[in-house]
N, C-alpha and C. Protein backbone atom coordinates (compact mmCIF):
# COMPACT_ATOMS: atom_id res chain seq x y z
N UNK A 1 0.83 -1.20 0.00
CA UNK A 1 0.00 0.00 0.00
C UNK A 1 0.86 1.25 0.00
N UNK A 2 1.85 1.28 0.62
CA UNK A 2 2.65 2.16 1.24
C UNK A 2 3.31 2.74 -0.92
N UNK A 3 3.72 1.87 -1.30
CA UNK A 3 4.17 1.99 -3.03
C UNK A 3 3.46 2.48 -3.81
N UNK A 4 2.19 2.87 -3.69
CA UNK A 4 1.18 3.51 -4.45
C UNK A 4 1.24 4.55 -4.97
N UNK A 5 1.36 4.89 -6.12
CA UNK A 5 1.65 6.57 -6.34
C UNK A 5 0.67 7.36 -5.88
N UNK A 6 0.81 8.64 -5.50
CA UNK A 6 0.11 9.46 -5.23
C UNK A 6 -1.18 9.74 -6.47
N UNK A 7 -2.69 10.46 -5.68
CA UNK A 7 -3.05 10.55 -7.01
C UNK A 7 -3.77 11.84 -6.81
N UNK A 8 -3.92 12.67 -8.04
CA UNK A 8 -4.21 13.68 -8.92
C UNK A 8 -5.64 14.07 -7.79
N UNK A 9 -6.21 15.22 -7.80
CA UNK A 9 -7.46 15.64 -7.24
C UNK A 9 -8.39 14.82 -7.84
N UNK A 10 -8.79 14.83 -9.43
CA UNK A 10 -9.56 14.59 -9.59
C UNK A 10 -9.39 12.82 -9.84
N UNK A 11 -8.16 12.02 -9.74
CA UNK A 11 -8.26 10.42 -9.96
C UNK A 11 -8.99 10.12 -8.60
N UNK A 12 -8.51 10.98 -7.30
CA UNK A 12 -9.44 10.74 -6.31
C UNK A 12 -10.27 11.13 -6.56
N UNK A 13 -11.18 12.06 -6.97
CA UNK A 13 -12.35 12.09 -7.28
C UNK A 13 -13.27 10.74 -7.88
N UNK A 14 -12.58 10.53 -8.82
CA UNK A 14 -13.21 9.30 -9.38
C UNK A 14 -13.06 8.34 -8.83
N UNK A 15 -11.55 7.73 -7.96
CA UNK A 15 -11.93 6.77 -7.06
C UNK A 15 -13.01 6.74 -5.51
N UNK A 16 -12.97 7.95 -5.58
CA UNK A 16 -14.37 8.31 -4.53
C UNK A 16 -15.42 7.39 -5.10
N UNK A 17 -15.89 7.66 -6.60
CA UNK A 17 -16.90 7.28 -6.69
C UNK A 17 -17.02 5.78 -6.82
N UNK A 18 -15.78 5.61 -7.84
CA UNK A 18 -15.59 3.69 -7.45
C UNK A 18 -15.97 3.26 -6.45
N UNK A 19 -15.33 3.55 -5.70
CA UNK A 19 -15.60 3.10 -3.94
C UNK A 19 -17.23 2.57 -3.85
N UNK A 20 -17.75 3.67 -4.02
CA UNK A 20 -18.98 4.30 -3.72
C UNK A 20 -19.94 2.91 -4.40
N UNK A 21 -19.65 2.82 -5.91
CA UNK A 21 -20.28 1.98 -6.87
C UNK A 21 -19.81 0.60 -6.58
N UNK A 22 -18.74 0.22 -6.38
CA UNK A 22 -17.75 -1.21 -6.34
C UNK A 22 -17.48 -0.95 -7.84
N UNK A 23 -17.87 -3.14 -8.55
CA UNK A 23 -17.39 -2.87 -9.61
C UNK A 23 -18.17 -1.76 -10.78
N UNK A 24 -17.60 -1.07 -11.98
CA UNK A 24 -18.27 -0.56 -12.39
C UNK A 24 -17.46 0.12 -13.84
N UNK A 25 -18.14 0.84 -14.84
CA UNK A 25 -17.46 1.30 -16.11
C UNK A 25 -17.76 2.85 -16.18
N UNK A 26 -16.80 3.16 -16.57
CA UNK A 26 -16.64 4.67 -17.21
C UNK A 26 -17.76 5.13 -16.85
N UNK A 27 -18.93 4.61 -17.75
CA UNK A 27 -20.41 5.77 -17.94
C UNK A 27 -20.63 5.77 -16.98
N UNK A 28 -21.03 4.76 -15.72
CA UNK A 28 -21.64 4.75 -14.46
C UNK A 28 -21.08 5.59 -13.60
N UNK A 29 -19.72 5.65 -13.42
CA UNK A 29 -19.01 6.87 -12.83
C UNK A 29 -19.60 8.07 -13.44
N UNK A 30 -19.37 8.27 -14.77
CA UNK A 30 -20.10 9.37 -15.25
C UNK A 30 -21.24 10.23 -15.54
N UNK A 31 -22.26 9.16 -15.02
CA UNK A 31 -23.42 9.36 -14.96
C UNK A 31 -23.76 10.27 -12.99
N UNK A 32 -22.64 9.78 -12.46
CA UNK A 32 -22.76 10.13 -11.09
C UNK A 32 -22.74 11.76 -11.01
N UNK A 33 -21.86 11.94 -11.52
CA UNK A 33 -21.68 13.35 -11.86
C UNK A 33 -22.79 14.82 -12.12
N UNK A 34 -22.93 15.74 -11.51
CA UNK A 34 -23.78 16.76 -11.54
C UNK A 34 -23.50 17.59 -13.31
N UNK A 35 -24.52 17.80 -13.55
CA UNK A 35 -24.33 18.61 -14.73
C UNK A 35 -23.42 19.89 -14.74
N UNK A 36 -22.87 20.02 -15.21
CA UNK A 36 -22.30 19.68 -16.75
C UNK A 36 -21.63 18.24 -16.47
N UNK A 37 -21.46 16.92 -16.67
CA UNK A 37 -20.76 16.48 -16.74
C UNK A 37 -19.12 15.81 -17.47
N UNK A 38 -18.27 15.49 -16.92
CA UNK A 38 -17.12 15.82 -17.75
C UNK A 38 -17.33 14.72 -19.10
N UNK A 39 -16.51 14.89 -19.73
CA UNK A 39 -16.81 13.76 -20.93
C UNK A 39 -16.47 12.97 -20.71
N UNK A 40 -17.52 11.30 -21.28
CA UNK A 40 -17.01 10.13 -21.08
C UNK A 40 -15.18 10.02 -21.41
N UNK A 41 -14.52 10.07 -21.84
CA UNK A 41 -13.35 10.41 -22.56
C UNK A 41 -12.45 10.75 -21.04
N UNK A 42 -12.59 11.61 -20.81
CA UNK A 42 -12.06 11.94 -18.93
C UNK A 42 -12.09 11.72 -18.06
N UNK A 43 -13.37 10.72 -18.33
CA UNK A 43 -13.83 9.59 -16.98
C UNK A 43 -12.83 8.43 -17.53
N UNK A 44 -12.95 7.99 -18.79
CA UNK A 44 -12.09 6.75 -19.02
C UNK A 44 -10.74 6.75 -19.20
N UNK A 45 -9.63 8.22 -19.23
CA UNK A 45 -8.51 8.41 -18.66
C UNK A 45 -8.25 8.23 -17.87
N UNK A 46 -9.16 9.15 -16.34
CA UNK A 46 -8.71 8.55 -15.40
C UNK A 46 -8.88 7.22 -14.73
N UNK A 47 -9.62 6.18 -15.26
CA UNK A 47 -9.69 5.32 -15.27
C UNK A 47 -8.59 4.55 -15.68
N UNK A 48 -8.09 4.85 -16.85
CA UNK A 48 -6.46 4.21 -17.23
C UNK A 48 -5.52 4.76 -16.40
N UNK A 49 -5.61 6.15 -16.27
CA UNK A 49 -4.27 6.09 -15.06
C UNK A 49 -4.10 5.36 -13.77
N UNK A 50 -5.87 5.01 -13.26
CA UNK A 50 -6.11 4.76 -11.52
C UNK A 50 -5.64 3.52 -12.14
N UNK A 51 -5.87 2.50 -13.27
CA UNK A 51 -5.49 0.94 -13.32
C UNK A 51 -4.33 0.89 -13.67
N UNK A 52 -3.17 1.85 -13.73
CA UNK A 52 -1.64 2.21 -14.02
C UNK A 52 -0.79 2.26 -12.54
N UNK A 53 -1.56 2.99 -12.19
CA UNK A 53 -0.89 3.67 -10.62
C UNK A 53 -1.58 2.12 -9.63
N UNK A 54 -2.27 1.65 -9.82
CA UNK A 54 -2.39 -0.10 -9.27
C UNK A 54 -3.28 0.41 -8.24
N UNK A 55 -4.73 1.01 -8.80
CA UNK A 55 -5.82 1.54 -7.49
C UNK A 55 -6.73 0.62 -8.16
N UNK A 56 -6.94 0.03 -9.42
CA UNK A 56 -7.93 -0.43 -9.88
C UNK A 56 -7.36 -2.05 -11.12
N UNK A 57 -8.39 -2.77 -10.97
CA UNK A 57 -7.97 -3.65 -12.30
C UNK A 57 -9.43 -3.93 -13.41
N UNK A 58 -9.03 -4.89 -14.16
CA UNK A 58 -10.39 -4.70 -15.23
C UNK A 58 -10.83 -6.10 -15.70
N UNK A 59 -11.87 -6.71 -16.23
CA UNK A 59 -11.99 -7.65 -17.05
C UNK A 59 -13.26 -7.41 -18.11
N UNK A 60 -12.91 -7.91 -18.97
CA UNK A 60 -13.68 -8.11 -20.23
C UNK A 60 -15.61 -8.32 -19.59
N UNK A 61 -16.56 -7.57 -20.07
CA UNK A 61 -17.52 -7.32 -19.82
C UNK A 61 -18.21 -7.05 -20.80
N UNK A 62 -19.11 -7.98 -21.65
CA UNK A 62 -19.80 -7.34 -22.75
C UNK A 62 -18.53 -7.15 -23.96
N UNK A 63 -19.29 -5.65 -24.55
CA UNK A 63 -18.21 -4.84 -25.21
C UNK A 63 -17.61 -3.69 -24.63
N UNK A 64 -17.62 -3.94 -23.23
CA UNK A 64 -16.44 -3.06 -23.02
C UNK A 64 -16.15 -4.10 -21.65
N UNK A 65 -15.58 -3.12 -20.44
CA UNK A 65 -14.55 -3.39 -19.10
C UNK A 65 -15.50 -3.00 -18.21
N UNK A 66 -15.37 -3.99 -17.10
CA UNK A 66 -15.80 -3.63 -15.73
C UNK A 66 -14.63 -3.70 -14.85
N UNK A 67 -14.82 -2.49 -14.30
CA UNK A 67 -13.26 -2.27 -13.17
C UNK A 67 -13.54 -2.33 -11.96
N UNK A 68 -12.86 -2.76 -11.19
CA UNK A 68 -12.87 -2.88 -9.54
C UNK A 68 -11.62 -2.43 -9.22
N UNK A 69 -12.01 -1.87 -7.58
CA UNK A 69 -10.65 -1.30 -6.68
C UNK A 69 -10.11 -2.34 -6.02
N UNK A 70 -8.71 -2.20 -6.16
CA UNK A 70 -7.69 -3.12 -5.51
C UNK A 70 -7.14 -2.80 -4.27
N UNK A 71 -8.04 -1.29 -4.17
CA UNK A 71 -7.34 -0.63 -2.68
C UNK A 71 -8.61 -0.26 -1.63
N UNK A 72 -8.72 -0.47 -0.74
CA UNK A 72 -9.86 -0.64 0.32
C UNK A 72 -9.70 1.11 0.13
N UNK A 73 -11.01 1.21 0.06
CA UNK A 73 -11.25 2.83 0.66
C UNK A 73 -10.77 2.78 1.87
N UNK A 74 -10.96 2.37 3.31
CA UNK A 74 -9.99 3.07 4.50
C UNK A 74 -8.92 2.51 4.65
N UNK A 75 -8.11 1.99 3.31
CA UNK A 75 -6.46 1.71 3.62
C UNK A 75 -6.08 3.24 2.98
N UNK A 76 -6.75 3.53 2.00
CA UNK A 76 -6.26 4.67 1.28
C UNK A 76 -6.49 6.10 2.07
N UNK A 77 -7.80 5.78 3.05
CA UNK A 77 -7.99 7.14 3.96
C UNK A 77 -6.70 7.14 4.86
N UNK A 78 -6.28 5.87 5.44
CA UNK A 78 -5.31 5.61 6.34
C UNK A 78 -3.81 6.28 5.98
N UNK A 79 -3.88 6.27 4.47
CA UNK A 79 -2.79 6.37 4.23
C UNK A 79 -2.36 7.66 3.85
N UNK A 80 -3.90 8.57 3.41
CA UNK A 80 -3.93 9.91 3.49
C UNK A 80 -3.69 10.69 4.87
N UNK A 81 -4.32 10.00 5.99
CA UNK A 81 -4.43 10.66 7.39
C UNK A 81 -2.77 10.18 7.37
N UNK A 82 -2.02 9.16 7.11
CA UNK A 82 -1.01 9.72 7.85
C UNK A 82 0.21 11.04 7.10
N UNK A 83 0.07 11.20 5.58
CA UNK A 83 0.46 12.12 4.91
C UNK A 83 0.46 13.06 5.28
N UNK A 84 -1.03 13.17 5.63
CA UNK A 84 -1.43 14.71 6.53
C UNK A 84 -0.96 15.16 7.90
N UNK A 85 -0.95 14.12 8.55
CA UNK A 85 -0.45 14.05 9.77
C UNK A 85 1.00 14.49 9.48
N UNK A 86 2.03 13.41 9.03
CA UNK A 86 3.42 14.04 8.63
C UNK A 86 3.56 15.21 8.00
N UNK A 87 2.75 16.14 7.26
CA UNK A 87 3.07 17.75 7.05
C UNK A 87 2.75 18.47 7.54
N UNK A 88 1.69 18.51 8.36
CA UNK A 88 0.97 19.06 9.38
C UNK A 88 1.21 19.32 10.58
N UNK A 89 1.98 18.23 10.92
CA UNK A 89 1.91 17.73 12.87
C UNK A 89 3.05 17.09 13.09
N UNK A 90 4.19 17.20 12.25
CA UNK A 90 5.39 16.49 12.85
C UNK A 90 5.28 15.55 13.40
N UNK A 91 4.33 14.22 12.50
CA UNK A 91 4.52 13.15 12.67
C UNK A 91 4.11 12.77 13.57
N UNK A 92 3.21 13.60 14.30
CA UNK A 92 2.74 13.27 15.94
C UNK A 92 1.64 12.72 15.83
N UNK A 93 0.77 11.79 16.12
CA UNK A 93 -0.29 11.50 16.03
C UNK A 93 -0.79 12.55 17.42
N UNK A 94 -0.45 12.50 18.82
CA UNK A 94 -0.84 13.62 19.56
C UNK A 94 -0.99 14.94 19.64
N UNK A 95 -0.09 15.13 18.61
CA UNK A 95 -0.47 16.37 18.27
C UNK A 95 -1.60 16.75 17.58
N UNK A 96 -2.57 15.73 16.87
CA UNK A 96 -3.39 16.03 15.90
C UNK A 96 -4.36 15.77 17.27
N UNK A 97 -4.22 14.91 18.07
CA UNK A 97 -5.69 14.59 18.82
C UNK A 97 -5.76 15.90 20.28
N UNK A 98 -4.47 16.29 20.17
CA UNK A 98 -4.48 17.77 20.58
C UNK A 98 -5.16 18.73 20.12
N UNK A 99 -5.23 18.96 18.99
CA UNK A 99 -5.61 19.97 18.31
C UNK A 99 -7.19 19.53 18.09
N UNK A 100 -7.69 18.15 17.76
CA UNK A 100 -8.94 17.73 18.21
C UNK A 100 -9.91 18.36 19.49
N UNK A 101 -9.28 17.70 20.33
CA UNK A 101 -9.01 18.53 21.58
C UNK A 101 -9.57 19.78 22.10
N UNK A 102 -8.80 20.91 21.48
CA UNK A 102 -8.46 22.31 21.88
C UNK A 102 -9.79 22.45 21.01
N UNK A 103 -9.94 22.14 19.79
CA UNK A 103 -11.25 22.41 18.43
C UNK A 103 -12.38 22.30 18.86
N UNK A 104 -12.50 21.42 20.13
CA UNK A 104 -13.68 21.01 21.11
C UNK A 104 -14.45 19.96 19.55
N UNK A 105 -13.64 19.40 19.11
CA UNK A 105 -14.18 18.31 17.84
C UNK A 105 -14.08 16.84 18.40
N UNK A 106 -13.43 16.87 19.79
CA UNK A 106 -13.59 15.55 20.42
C UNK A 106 -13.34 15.94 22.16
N UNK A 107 -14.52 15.44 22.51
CA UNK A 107 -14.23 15.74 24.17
C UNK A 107 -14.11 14.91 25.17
N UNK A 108 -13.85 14.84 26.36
CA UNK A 108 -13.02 14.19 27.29
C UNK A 108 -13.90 12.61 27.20
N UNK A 109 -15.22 12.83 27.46
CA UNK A 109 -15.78 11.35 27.59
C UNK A 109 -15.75 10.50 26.08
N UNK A 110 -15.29 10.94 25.18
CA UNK A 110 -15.16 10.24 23.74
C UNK A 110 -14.03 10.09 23.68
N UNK A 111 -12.80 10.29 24.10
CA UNK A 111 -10.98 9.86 24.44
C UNK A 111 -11.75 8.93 25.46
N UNK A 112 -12.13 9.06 26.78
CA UNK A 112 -12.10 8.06 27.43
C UNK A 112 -13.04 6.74 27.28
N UNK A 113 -13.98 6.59 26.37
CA UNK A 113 -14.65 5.82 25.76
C UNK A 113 -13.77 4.98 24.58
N UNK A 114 -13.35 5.98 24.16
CA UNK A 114 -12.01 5.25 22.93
C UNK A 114 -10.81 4.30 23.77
N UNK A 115 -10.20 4.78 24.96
CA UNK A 115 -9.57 3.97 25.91
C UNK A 115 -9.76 2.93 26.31
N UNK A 116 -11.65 3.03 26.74
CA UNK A 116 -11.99 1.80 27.35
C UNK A 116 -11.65 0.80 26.20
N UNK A 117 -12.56 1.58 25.38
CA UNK A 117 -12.16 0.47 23.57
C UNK A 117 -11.28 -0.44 23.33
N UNK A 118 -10.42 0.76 23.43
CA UNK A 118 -8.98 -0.28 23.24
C UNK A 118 -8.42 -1.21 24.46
N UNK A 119 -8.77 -0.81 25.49
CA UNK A 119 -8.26 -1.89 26.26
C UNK A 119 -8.93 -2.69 26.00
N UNK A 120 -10.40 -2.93 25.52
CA UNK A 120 -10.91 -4.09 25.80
C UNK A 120 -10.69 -5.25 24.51
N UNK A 121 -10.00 -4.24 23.27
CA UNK A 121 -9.85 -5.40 22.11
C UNK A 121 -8.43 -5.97 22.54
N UNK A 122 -7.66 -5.14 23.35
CA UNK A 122 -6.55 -5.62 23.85
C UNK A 122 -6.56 -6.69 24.41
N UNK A 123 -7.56 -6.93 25.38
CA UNK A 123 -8.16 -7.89 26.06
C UNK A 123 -8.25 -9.20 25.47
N UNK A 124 -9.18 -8.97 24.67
CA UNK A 124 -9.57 -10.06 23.85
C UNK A 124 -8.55 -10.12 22.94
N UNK A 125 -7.15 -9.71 22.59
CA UNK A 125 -6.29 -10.35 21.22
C UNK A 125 -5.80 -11.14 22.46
N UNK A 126 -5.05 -10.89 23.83
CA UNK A 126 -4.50 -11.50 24.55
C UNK A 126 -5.01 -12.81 24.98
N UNK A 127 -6.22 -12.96 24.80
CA UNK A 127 -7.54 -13.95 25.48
C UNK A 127 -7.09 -15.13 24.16
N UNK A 128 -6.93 -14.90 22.55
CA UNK A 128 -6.76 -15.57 21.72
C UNK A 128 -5.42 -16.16 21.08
């Protein structure tokens, strides 16, 4: 996951919508789209680049391709949050749940609910 090239605003855009659809072709992505929509033609570029850069693969469908993602939508969020985290926050994960924090976007009984959490899957990997 970590080898993945980075991708373009709008290839995430379109893998947003993959996600969204599973498997699926050009038009259906394109049809998702609010008017004006872009041309089939720009949907099916970035479609060749996302199955280049190894976010997507394809098989024979009819007369054309049905494509699926090879990358879990929250490996790829995962892998964005930590990007962000490293330019942002010096790599700190505390520093971001600091700034959570201070934002009043997470408050004391939702950290300590998240604690209990984790101790308790802790629990149970140790139990297995």
């Amino acid at each position: 996951m970590n080898t993945l090239p980075k991708l373009t605003e709008k290839e995430e855009e379109v893998m947003t919508l993959i996600w969204r659809l599973g498997a699926c072709a050009p038009k259906e992505v394109q049809a998702l789209y609010d008017e004006p929509r872009p041309h089939i033609n720009t949907v099916a570029m970035a479609f060749q680049s996302l199955e280049k850069k190894g976010y997507l693969t394809h098989r024979p469908q009819g007369r054309g391709y049905l494509y699926e993602p090879l990358v879990r939508r929250e490996d790829y969020g995962t892998r964005r949050i930590s990007h962000f985290i490293d330019a942002f926050f010096g790599h700190s994960y505390m520093s971001v749940v600091s700034a959570l924090v201070r934002d009043k976007k997470v408050d004391e009984a939702e950290l300590l609910q998240f604690l209990a959490n984790l101790r308790k899957e802790k629990a149970q990997r140790e139990e297995e």
